[in-house]
N, C-alpha and C. Protein backbone atom coordinates (compact mmCIF):
# COMPACT_ATOMS: atom_id res chain seq x y z
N UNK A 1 -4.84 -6.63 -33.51
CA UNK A 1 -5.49 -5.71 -32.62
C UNK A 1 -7.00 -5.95 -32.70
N UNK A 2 -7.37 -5.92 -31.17
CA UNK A 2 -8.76 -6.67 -31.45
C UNK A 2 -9.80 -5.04 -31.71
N UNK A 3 -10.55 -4.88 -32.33
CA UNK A 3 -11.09 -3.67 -33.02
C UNK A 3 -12.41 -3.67 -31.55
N UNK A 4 -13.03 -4.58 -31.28
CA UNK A 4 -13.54 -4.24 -29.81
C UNK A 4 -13.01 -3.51 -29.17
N UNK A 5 -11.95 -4.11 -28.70
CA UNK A 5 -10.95 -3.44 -27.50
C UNK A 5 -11.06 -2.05 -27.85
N UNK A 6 -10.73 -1.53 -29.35
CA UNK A 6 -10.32 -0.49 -29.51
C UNK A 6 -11.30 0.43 -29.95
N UNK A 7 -12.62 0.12 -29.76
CA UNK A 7 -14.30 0.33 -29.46
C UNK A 7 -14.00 1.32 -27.95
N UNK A 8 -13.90 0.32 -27.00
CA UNK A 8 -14.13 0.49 -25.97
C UNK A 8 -13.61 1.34 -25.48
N UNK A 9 -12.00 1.37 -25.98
CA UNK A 9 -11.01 2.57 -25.61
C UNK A 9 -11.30 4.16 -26.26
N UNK A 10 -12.04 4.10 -27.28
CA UNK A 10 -12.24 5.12 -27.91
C UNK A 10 -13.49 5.73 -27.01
N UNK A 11 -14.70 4.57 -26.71
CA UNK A 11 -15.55 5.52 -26.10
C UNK A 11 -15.30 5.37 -24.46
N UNK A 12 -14.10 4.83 -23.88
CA UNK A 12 -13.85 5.65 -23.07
C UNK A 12 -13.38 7.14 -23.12
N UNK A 13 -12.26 6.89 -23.83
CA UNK A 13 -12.06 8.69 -24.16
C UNK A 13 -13.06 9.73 -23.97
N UNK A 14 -13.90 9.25 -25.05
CA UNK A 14 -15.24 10.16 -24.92
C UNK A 14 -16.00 10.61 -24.25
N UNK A 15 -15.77 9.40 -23.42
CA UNK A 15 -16.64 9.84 -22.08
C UNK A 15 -15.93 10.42 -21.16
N UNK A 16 -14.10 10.05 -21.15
CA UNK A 16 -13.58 11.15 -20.31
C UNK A 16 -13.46 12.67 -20.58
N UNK A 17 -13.79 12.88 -21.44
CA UNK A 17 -14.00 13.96 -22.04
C UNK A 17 -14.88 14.39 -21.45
N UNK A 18 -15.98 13.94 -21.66
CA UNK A 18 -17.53 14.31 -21.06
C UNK A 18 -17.02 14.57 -19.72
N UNK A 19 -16.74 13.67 -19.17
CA UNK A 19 -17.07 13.83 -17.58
C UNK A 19 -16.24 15.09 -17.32
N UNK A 20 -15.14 15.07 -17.39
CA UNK A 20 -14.47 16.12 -17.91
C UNK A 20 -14.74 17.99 -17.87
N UNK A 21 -15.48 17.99 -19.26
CA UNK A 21 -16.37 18.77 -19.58
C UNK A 21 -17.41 19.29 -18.31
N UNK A 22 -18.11 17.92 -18.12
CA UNK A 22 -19.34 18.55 -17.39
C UNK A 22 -18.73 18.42 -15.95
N UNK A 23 -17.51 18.24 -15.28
CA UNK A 23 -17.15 18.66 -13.70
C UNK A 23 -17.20 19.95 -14.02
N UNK A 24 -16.46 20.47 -14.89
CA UNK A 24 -15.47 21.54 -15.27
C UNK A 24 -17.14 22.79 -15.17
N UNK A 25 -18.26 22.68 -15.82
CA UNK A 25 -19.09 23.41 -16.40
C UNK A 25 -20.08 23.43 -15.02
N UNK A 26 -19.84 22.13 -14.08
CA UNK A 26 -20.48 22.20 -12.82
C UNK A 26 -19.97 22.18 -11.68
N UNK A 27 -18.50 22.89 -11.79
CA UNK A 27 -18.13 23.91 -10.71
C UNK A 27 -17.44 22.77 -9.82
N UNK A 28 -16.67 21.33 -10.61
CA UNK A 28 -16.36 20.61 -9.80
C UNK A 28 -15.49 19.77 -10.65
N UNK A 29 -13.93 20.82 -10.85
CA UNK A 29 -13.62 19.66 -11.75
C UNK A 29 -12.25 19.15 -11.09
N UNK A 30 -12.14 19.09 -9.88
CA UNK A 30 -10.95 18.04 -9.19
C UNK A 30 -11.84 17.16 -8.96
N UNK A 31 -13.32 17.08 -8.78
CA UNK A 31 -14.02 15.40 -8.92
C UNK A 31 -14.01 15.09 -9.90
N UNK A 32 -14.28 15.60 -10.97
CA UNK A 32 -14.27 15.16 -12.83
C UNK A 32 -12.76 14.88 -12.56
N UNK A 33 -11.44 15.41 -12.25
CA UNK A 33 -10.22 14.98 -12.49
C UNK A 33 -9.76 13.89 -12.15
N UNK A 34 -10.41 13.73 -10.71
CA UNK A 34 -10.29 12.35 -9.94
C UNK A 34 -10.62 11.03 -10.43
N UNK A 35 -11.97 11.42 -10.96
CA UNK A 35 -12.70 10.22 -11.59
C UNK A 35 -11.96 9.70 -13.16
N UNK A 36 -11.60 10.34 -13.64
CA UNK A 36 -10.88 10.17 -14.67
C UNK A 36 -9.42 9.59 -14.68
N UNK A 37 -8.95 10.31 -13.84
CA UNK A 37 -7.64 9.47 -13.94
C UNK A 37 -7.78 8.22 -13.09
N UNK A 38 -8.49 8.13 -12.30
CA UNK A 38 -8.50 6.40 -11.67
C UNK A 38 -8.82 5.56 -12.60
N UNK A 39 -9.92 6.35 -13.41
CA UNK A 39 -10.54 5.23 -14.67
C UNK A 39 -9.45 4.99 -15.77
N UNK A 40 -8.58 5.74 -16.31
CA UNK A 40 -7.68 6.04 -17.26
C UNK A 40 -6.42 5.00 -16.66
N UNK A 41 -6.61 5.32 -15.37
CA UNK A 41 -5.37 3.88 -15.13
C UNK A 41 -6.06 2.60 -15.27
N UNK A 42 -7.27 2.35 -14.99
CA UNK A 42 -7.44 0.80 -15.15
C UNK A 42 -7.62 0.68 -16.54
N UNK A 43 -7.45 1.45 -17.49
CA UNK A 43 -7.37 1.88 -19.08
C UNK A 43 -6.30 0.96 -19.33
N UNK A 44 -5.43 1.83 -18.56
CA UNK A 44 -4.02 1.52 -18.99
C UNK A 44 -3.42 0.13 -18.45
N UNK A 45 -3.83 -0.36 -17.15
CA UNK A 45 -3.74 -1.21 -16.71
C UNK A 45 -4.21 -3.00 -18.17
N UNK A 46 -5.44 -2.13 -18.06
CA UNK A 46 -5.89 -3.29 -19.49
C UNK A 46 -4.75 -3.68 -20.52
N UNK A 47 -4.21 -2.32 -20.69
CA UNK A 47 -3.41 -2.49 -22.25
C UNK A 47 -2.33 -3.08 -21.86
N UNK A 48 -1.86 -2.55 -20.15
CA UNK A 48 -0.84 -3.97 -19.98
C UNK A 48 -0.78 -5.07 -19.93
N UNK A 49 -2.20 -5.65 -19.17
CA UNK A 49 -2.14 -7.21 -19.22
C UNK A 49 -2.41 -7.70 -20.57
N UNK A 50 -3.10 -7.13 -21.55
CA UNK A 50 -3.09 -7.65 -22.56
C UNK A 50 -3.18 -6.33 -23.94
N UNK A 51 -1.84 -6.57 -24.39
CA UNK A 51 -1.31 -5.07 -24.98
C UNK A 51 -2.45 -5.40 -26.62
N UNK A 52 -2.31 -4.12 -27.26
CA UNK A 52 -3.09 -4.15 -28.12
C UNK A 52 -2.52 -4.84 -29.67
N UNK A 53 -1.18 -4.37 -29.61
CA UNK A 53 -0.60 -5.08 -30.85
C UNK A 53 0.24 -6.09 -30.09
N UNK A 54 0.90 -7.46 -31.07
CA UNK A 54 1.36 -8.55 -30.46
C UNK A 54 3.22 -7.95 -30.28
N UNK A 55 4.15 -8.57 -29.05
CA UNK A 55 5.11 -8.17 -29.35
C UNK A 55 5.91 -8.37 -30.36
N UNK A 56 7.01 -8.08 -30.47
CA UNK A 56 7.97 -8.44 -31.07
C UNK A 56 8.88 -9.62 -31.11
N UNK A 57 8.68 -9.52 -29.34
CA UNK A 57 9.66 -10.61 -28.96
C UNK A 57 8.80 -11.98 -28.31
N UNK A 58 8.18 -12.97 -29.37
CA UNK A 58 7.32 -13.49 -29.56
C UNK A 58 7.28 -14.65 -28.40
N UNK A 59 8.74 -15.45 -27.84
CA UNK A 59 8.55 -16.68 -27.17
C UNK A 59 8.96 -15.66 -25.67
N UNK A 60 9.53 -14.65 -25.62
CA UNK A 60 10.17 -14.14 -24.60
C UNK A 60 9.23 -12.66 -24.28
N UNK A 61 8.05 -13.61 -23.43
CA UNK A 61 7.39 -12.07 -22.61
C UNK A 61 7.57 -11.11 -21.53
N UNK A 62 8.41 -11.66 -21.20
CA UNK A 62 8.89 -10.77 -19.88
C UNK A 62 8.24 -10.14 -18.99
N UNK A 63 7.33 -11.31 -18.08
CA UNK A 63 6.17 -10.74 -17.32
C UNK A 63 6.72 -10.06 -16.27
N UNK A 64 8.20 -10.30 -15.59
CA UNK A 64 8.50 -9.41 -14.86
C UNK A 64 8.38 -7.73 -14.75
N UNK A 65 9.15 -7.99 -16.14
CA UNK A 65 8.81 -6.69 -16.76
C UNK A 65 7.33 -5.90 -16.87
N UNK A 66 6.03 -6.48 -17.17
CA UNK A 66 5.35 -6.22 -17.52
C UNK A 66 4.24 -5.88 -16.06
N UNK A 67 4.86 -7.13 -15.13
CA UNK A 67 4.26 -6.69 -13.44
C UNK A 67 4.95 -5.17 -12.89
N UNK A 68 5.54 -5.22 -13.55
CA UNK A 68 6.31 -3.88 -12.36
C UNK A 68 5.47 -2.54 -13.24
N UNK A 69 5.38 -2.74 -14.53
CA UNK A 69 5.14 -1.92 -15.52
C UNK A 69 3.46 -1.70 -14.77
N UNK A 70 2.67 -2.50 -14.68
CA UNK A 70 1.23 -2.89 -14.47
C UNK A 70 1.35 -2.52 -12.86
N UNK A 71 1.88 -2.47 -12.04
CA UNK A 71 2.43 -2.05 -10.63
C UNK A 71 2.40 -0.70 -10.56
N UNK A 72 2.89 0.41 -11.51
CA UNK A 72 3.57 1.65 -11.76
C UNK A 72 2.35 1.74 -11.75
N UNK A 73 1.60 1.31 -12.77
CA UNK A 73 0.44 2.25 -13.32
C UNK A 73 -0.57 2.02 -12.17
N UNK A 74 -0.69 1.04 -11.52
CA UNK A 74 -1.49 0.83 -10.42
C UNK A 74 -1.74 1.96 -9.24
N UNK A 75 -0.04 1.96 -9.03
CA UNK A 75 0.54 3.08 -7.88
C UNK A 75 -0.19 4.55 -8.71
N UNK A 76 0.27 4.79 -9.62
CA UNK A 76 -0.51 6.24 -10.13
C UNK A 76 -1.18 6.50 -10.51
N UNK A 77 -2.03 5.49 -10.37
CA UNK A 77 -3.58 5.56 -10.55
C UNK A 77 -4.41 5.79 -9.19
N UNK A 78 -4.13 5.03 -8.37
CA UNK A 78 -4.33 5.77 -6.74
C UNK A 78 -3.82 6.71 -6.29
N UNK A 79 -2.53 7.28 -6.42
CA UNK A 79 -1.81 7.96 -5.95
C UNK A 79 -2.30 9.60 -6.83
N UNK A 80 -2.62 9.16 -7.44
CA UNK A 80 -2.98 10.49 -8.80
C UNK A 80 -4.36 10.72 -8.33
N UNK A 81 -5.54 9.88 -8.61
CA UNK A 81 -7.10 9.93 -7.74
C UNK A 81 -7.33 10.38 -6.25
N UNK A 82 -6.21 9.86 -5.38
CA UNK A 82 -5.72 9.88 -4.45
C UNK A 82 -5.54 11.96 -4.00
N UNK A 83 -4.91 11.98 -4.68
CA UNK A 83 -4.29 13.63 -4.68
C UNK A 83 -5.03 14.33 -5.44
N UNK A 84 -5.65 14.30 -6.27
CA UNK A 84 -7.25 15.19 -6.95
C UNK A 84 -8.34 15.06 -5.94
N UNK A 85 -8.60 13.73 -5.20
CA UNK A 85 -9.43 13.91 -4.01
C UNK A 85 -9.16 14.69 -3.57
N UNK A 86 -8.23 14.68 -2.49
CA UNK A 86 -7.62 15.35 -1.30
C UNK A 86 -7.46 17.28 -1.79
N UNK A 87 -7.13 17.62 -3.21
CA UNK A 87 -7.56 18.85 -3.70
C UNK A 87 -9.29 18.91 -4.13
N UNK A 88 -9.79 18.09 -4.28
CA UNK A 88 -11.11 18.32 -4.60
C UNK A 88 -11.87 18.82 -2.93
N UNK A 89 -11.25 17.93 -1.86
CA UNK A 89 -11.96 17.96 -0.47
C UNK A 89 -11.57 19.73 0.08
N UNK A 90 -10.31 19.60 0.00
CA UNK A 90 -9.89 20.93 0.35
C UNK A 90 -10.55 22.45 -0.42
N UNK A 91 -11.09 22.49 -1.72
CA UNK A 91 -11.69 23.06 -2.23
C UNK A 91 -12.70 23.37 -2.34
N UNK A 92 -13.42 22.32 -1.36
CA UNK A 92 -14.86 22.68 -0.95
C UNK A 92 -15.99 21.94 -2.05
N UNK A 93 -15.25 20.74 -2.76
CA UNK A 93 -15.88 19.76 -3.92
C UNK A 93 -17.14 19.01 -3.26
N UNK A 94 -16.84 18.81 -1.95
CA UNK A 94 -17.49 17.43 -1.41
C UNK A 94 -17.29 17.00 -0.31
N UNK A 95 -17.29 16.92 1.28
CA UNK A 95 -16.90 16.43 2.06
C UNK A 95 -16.53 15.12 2.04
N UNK A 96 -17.09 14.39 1.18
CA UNK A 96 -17.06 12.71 0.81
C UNK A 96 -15.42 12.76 0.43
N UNK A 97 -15.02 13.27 -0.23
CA UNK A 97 -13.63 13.50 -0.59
C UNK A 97 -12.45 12.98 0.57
N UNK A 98 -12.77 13.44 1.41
CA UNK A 98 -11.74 13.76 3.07
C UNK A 98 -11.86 12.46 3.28
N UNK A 99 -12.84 11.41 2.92
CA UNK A 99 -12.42 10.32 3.32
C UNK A 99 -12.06 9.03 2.44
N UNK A 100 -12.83 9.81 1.18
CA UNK A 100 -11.62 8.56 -0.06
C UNK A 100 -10.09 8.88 -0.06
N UNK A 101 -9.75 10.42 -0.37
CA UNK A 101 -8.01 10.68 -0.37
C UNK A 101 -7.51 9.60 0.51
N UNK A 102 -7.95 9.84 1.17
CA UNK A 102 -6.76 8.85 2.32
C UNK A 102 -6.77 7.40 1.72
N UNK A 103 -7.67 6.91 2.05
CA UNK A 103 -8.06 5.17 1.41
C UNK A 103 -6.77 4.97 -0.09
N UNK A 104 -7.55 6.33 -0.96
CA UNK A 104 -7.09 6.42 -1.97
C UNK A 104 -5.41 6.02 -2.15
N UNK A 105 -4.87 6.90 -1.35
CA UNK A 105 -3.54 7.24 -0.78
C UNK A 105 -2.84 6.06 -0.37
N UNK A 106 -3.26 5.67 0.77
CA UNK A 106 -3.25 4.49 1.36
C UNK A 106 -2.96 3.42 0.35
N UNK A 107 -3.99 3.01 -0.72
CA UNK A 107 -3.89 1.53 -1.62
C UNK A 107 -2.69 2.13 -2.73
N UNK A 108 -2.47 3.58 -3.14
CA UNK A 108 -1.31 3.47 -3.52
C UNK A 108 0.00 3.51 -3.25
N UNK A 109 -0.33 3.70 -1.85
CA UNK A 109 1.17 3.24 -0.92
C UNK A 109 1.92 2.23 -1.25
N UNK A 110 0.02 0.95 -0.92
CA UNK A 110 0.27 -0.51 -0.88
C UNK A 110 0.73 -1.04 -2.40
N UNK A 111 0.37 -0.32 -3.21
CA UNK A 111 0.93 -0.91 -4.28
C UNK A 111 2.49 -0.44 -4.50
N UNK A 112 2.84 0.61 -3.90
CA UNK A 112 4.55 0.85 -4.07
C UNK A 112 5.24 0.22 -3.24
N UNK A 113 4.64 -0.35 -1.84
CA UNK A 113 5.40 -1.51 -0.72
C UNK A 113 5.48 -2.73 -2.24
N UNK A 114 4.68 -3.36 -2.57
CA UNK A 114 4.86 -4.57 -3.21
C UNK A 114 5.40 -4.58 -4.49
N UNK A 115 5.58 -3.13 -5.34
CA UNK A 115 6.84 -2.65 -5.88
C UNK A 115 8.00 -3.12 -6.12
N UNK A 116 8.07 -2.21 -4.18
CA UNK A 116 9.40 -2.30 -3.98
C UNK A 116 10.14 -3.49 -3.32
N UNK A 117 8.91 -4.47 -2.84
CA UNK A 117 9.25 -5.75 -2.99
C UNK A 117 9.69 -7.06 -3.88
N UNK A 118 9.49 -6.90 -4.84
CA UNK A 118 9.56 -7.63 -6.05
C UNK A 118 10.75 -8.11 -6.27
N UNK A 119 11.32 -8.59 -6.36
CA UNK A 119 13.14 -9.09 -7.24
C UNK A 119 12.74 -8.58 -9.03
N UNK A 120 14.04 -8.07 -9.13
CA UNK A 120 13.67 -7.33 -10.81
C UNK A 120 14.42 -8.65 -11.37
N UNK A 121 14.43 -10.03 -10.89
CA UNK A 121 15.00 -10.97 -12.29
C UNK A 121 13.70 -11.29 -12.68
């Protein structure tokens, strides 16, 4: 486990926290929610393409596996940012909102079309 990596992941936390914190304390926290979970998926996205401890199953990686896995998190990472917009806009967060949700929405569509395109061998 590379102890960088796990630098970086820690003070992301921290800072999702923060941001977090300070939507929440400035009367705006479906934008603090938004921003966080889009960031938290490309978090997670990281740890898929390159996981933190080595597998188990050393000659057999199973990238299929690991695209669809890295796909999922893609889809709900837009789809999740996506839908905290669209409650942030409706709540009176931001007019800017009304027009990321959709986009938002939209690219996690596109990532569940190519999903559900895939062959699972």
């Amino acid at each position: 486990m590379s102890a960088f990596r796990v630098f970086w992941l820690t003070l992301f936390t921290v800072g999702a926290a923060a941001v977090l914190v300070t939507g929440w304390q400035g009367g705006e926290p479906w934008t603090a929610a938004a921003f966080v979970f889009f960031f938290a998926s490309r978090a997670a996205r990281s740890i898929i393409k390159r996981p933190l401890l080595p597998t188990n199953d050393s000659g057999n990686d199973a990238p299929v596996r690991r695209l669809h896995r890295f796909l999922i998190v893609t889809a709900a990472g837009w789809l999740g940012s996506g839908a905290l917009a669209a409650i942030a806009a409706f709540t009176g967060e931001g007019q800017e909102w009304m027009y990321v949700a959709p986009c938002f929405l939209l690219m996690g569509a596109l990532q569940l079309y190519v999903l559900l395109r895939i062959p699972n061998s």
